[in-house]
PDB file of N, CA and C in Angstrom:
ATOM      1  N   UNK A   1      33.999  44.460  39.332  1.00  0.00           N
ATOM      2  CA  UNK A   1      35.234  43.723  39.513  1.00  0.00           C
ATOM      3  C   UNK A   1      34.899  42.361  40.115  1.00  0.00           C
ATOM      4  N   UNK A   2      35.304  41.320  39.659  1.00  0.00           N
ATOM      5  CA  UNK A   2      35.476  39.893  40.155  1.00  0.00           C
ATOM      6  C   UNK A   2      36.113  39.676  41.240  1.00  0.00           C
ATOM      7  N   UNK A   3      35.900  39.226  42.503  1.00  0.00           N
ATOM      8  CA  UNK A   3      36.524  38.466  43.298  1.00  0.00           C
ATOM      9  C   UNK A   3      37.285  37.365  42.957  1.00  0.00           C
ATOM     10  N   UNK A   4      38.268  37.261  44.295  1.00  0.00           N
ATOM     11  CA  UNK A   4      38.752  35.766  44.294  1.00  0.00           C
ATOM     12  C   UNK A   4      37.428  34.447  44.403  1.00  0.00           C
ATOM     13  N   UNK A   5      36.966  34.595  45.218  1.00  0.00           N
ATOM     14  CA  UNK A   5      36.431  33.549  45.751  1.00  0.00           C
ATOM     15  C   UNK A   5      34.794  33.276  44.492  1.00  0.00           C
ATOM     16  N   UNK A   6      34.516  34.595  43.498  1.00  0.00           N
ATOM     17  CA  UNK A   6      33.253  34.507  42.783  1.00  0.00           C
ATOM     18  C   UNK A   6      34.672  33.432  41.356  1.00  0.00           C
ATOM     19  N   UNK A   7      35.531  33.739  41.159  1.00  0.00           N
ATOM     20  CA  UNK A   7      36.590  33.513  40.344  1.00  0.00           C
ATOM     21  C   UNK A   7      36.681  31.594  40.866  1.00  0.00           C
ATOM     22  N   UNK A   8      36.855  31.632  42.395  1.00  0.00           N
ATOM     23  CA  UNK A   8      37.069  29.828  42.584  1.00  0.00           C
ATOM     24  C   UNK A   8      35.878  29.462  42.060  1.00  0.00           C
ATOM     25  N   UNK A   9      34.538  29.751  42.324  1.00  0.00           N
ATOM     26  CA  UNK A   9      33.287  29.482  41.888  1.00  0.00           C
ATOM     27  C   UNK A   9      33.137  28.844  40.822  1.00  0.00           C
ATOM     28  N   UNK A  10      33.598  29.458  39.907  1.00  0.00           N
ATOM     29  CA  UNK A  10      33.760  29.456  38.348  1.00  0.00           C
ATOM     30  C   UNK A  10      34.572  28.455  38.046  1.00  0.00           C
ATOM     31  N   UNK A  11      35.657  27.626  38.750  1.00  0.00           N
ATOM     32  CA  UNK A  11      36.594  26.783  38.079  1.00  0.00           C
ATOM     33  C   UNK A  11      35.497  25.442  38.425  1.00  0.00           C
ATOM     34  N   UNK A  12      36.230  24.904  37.365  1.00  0.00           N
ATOM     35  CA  UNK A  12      35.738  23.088  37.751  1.00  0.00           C
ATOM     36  C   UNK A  12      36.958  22.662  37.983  1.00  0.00           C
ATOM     37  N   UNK A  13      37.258  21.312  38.614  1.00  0.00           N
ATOM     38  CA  UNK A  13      38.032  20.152  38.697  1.00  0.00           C
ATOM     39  C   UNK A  13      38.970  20.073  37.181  1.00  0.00           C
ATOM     40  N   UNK A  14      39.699  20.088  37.448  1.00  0.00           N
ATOM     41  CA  UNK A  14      40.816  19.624  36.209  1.00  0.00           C
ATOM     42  C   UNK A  14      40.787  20.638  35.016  1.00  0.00           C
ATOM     43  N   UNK A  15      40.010  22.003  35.492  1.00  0.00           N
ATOM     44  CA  UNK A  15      39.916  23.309  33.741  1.00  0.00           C
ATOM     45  C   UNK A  15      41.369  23.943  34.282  1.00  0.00           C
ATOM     46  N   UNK A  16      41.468  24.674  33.440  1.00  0.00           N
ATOM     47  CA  UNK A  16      42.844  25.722  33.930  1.00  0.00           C
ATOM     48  C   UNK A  16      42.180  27.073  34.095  1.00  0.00           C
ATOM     49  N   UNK A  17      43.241  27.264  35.202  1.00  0.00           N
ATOM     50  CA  UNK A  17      42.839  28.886  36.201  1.00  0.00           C
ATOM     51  C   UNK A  17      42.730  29.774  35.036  1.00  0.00           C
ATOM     52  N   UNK A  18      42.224  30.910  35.122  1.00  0.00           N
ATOM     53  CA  UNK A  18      42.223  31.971  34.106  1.00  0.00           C
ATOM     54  C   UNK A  18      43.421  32.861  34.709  1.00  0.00           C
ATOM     55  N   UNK A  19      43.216  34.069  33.817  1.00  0.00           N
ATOM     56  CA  UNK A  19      44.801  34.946  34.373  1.00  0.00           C
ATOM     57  C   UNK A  19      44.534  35.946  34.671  1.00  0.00           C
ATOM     58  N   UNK A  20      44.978  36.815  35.899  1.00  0.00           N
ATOM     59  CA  UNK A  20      44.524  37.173  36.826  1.00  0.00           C
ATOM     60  C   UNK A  20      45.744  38.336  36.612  1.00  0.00           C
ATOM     61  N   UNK A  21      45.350  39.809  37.266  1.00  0.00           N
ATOM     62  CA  UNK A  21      45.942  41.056  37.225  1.00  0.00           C
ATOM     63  C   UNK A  21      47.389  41.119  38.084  1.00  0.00           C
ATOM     64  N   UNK A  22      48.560  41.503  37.561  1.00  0.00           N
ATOM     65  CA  UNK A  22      49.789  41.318  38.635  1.00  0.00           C
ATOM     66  C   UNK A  22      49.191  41.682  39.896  1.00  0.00           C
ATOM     67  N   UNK A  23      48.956  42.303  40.404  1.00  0.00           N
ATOM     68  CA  UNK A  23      48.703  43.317  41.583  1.00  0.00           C
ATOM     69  C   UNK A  23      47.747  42.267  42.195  1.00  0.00           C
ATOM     70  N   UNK A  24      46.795  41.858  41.696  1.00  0.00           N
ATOM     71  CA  UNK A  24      45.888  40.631  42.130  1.00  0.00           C
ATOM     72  C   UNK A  24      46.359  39.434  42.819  1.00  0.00           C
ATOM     73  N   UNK A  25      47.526  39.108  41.457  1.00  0.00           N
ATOM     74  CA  UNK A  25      47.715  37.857  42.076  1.00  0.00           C
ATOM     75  C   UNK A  25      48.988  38.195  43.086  1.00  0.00           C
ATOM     76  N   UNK A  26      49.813  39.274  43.624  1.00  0.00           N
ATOM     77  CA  UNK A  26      50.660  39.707  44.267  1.00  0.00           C
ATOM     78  C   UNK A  26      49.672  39.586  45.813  1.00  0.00           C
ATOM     79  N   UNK A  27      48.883  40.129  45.625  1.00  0.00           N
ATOM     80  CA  UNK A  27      47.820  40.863  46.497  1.00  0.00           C
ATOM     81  C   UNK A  27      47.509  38.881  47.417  1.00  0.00           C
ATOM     82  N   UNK A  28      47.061  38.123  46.434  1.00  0.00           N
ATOM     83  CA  UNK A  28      47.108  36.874  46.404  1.00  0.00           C
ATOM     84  C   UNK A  28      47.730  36.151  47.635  1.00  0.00           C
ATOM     85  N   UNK A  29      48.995  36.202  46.615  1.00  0.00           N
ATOM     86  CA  UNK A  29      50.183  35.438  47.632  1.00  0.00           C
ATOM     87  C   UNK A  29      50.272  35.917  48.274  1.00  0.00           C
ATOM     88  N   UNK A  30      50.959  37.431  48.986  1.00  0.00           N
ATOM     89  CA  UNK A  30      51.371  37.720  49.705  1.00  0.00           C
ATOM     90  C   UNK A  30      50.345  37.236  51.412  1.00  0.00           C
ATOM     91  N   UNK A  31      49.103  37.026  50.608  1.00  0.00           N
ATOM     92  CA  UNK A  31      48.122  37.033  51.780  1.00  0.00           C
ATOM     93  C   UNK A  31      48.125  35.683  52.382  1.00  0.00           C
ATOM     94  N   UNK A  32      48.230  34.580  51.374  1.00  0.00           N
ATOM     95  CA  UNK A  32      48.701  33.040  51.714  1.00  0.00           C
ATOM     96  C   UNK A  32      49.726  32.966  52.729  1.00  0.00           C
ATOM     97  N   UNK A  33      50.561  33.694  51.989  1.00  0.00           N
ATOM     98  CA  UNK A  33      51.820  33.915  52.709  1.00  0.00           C
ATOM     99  C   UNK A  33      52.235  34.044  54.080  1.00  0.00           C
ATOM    100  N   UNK A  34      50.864  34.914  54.633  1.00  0.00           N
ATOM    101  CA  UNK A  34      50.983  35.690  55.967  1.00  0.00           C
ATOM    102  C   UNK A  34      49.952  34.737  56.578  1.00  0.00           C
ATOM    103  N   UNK A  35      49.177  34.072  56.002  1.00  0.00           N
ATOM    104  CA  UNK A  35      48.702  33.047  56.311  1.00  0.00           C
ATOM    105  C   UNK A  35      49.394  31.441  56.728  1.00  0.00           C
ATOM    106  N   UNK A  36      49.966  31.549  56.003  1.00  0.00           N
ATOM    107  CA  UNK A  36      50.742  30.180  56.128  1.00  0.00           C
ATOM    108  C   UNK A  36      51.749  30.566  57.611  1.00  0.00           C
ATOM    109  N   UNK A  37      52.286  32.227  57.690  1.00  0.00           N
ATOM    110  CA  UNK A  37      53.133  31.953  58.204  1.00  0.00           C
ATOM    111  C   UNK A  37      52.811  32.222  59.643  1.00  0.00           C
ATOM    112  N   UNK A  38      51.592  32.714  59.966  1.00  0.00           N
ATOM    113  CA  UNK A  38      50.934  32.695  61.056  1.00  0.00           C
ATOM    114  C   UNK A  38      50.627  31.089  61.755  1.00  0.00           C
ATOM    115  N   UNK A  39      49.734  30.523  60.579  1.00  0.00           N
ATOM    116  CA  UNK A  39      49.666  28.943  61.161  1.00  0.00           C
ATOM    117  C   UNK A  39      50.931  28.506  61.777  1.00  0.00           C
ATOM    118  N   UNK A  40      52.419  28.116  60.922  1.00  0.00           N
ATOM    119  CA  UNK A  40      53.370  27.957  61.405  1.00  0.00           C
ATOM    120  C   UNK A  40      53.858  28.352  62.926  1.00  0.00           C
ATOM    121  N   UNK A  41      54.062  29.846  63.023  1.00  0.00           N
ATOM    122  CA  UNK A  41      54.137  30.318  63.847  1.00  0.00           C
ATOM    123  C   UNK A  41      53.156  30.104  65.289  1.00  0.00           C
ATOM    124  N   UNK A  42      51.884  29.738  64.647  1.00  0.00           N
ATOM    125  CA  UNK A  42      51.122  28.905  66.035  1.00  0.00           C
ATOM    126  C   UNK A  42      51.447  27.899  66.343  1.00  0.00           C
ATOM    127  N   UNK A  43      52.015  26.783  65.555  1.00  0.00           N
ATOM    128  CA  UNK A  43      52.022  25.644  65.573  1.00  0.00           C
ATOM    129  C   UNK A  43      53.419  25.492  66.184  1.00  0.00           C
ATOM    130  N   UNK A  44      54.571  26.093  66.149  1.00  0.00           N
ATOM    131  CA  UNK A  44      56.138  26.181  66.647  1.00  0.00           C
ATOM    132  C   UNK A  44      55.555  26.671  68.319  1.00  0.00           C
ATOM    133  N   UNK A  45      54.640  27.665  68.469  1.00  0.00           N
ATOM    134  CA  UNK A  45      54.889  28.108  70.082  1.00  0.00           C
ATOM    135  C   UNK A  45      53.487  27.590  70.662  1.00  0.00           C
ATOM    136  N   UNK A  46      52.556  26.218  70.020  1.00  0.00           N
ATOM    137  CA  UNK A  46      51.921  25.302  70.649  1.00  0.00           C
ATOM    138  C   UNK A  46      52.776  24.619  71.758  1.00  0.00           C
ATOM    139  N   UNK A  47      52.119  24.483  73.116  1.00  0.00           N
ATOM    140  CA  UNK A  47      52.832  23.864  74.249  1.00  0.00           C
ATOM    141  C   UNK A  47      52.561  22.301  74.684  1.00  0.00           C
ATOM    142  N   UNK A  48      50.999  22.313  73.838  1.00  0.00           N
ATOM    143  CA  UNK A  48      50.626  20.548  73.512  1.00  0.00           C
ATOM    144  C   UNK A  48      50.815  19.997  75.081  1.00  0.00           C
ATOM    145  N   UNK A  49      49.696  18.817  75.207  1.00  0.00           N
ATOM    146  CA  UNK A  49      49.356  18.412  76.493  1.00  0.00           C
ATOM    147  C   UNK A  49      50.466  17.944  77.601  1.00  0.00           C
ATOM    148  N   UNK A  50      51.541  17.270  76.609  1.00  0.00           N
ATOM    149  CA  UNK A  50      52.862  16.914  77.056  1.00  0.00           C
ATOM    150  C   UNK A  50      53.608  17.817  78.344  1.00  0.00           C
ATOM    151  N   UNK A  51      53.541  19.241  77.810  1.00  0.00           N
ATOM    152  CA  UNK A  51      54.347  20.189  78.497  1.00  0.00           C
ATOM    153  C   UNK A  51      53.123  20.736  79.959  1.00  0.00           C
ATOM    154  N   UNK A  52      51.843  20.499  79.614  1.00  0.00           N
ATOM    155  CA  UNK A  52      50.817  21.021  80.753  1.00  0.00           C
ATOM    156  C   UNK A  52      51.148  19.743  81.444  1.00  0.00           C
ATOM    157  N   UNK A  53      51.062  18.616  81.237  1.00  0.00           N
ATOM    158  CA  UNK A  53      51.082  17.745  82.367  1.00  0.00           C
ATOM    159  C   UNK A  53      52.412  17.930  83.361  1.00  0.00           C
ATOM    160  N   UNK A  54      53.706  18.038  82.338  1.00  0.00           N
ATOM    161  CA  UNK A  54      55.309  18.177  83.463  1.00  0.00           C
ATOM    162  C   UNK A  54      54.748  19.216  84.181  1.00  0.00           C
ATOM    163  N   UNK A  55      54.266  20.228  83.858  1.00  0.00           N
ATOM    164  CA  UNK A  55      54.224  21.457  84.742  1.00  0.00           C
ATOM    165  C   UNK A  55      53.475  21.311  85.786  1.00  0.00           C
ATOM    166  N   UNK A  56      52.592  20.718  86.046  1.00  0.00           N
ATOM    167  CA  UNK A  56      51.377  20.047  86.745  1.00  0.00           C
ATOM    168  C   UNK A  56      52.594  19.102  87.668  1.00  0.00           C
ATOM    169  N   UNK A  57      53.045  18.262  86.947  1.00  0.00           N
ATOM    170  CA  UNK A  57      53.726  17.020  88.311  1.00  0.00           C
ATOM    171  C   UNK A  57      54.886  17.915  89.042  1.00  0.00           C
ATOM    172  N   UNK A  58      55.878  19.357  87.784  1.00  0.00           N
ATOM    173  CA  UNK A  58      56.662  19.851  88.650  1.00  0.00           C
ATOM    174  C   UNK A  58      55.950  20.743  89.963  1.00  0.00           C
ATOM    175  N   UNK A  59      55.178  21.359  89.678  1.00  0.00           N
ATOM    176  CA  UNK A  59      54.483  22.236  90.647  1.00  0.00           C
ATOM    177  C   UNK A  59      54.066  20.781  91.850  1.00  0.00           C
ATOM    178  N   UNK A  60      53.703  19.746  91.544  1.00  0.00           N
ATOM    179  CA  UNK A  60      52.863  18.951  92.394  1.00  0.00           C
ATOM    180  C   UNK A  60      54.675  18.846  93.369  1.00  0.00           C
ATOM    181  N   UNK A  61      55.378  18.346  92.932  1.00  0.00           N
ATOM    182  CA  UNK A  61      56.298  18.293  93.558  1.00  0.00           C
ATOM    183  C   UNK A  61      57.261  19.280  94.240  1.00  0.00           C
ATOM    184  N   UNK A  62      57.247  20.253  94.178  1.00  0.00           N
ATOM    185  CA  UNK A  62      58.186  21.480  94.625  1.00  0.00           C
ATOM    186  C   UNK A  62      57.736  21.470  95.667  1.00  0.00           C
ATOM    187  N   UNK A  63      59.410  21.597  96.628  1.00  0.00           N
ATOM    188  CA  UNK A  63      59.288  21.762  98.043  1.00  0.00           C
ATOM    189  C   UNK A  63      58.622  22.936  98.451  1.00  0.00           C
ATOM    190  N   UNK A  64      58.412  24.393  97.907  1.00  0.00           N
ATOM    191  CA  UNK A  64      57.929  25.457  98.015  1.00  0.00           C
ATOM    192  C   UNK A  64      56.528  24.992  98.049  1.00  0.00           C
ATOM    193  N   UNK A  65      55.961  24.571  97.012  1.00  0.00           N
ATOM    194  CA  UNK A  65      54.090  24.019  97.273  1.00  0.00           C
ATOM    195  C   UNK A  65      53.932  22.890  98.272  1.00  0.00           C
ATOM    196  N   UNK A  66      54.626  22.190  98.201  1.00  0.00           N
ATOM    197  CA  UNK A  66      54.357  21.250  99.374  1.00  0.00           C
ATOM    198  C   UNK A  66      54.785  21.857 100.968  1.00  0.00           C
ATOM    199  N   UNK A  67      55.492  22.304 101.008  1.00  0.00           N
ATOM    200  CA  UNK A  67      55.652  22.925 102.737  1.00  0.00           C
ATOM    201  C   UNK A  67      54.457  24.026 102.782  1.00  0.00           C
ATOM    202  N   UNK A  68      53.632  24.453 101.803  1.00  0.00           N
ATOM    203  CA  UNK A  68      52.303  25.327 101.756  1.00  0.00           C
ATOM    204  C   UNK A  68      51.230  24.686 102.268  1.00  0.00           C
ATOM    205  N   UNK A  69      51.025  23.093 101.854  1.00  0.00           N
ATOM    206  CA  UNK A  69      50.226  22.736 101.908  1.00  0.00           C
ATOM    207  C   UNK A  69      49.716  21.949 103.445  1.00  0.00           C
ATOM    208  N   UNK A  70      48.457  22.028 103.552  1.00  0.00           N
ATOM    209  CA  UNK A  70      47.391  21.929 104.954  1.00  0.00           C
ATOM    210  C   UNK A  70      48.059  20.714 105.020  1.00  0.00           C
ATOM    211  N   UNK A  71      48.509  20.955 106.749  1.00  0.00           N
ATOM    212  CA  UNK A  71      48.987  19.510 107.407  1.00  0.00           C
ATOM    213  C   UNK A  71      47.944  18.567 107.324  1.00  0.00           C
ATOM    214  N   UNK A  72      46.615  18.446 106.957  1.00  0.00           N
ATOM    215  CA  UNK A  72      46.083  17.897 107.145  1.00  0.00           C
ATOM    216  C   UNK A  72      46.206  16.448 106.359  1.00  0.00           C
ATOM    217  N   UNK A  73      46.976  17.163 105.202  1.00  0.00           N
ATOM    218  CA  UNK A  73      47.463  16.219 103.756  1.00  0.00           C
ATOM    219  C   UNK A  73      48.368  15.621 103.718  1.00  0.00           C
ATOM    220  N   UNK A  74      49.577  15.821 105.331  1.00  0.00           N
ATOM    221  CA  UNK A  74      50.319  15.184 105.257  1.00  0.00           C
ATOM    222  C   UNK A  74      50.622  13.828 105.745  1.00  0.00           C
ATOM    223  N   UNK A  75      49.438  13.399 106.180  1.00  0.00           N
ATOM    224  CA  UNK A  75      49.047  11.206 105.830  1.00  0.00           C
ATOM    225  C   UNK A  75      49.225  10.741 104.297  1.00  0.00           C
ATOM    226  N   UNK A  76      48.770  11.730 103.069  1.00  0.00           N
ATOM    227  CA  UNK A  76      49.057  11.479 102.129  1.00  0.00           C
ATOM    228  C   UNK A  76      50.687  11.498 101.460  1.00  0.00           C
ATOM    229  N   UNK A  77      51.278  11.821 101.929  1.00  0.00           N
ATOM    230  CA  UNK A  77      52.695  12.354 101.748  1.00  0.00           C
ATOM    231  C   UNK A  77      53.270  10.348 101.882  1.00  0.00           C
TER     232      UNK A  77
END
């Protein structure tokens, strides 16, 4: 049995795909599919540097972390 990927091997630039078993090419998509929709799905609940930095200045600022912190720091204040 032929693979997908011994099957890409075989194409050149600009020939047409050959034709491929329902179940194959079902087998196919469906897998793109769960592929594509995974990427997506990483890419929607990425938090990107934007959201680490607010969290960083809110924590830097909260009265709760700052009344924690060593009097020693409070010339810097």
């Amino acid at each position: 049995m032929v693979t997908y990927f011994q099957k890409q091997e075989e194409l050149q630039p600009g020939a047409e795909p050959t034709d491929m078993e329902g179940e194959q090419l079902i087998t196919m998509v469906n897998k793109a599919v769960s592929a594509i929709t995974t990427r997506l799905h990483n890419l929607a609940t990425f938090e990107g540097a934007e959201s680490r930095v607010s969290t960083l200045v809110a924590a830097a600022n909260s009265h709760d972390n700052l009344c924690r912190m060593d009097p020693a720091w409070h010339p810097w204040l």
